[in-house]
Protein backbone atom coordinates (compact mmCIF):
# COMPACT_ATOMS: atom_id res chain seq x y z
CA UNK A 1 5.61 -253.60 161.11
CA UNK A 2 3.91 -257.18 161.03
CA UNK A 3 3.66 -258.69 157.57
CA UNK A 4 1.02 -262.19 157.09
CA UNK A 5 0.43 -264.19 153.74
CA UNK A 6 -2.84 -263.98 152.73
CA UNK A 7 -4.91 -266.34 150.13
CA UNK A 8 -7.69 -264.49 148.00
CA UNK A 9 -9.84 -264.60 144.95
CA UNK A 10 -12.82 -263.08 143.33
CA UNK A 11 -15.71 -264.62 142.78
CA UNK A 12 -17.85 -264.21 139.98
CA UNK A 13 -20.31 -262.27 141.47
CA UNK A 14 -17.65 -259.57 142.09
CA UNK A 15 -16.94 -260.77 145.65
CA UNK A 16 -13.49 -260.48 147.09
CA UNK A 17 -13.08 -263.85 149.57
CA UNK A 18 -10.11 -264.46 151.49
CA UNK A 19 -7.89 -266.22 154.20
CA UNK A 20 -5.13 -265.57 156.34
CA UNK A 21 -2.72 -268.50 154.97
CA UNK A 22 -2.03 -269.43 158.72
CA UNK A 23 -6.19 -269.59 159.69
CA UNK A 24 -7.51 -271.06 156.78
CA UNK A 25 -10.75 -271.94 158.39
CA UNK A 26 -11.63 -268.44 159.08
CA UNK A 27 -12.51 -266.93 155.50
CA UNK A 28 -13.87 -263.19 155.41
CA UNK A 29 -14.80 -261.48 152.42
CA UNK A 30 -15.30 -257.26 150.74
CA UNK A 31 -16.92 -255.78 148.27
CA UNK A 32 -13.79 -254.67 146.85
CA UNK A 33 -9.73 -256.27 147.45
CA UNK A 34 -9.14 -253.08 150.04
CA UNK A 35 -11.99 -254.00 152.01
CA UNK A 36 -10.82 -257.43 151.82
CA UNK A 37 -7.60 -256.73 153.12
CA UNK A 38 -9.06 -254.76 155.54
CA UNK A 39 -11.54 -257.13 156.96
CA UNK A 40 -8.29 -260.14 157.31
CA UNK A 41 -6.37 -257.35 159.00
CA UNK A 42 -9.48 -257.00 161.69
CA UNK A 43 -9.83 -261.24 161.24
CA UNK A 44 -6.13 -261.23 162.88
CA UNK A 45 -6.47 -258.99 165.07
CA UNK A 46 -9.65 -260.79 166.54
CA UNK A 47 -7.78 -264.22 166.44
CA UNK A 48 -4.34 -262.61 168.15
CA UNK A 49 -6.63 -261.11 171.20
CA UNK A 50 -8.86 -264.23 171.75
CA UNK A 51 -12.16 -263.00 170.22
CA UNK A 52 -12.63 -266.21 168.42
CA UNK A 53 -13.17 -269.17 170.31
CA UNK A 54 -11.87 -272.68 169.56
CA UNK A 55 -8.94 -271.57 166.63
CA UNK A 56 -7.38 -273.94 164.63
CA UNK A 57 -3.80 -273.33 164.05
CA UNK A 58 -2.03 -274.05 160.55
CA UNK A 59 2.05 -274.18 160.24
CA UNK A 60 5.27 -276.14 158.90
CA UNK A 61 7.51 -277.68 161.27
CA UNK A 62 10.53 -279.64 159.96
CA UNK A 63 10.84 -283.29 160.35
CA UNK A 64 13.90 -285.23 159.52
């Protein structure tokens, strides 16, 4: 099994928003924290296959 970091909050309106921590551009957002999670899981899965067009990638490399 595949584990990501994920970034999310709720906004005041009761919105759940969120990011995968390695696509921050791409937020995606539920009406409750399951459907959050479940909506970055599809996010991913779109990104991984090519669905999305143009990604920006996010990581750490080490530097001396």
């Amino acid at each position: 099994m595949k584990t990501v970091k994920i970034v999310y909050w709720q906004e005041p309106d009761g919105m759940w928003l969120g990011h995968l921590e390695s696509f921050p551009d791409y937020l995606t957002q539920g009406e409750t924290l399951e459907e959050l999670k479940e909506n970055l899981k599809s996010l991913l899965a779109d990104l991984e296959e090519g669905g999305i067009p143009v990604v920006r990638y996010h990581e750490e490399i080490e530097v001396a």
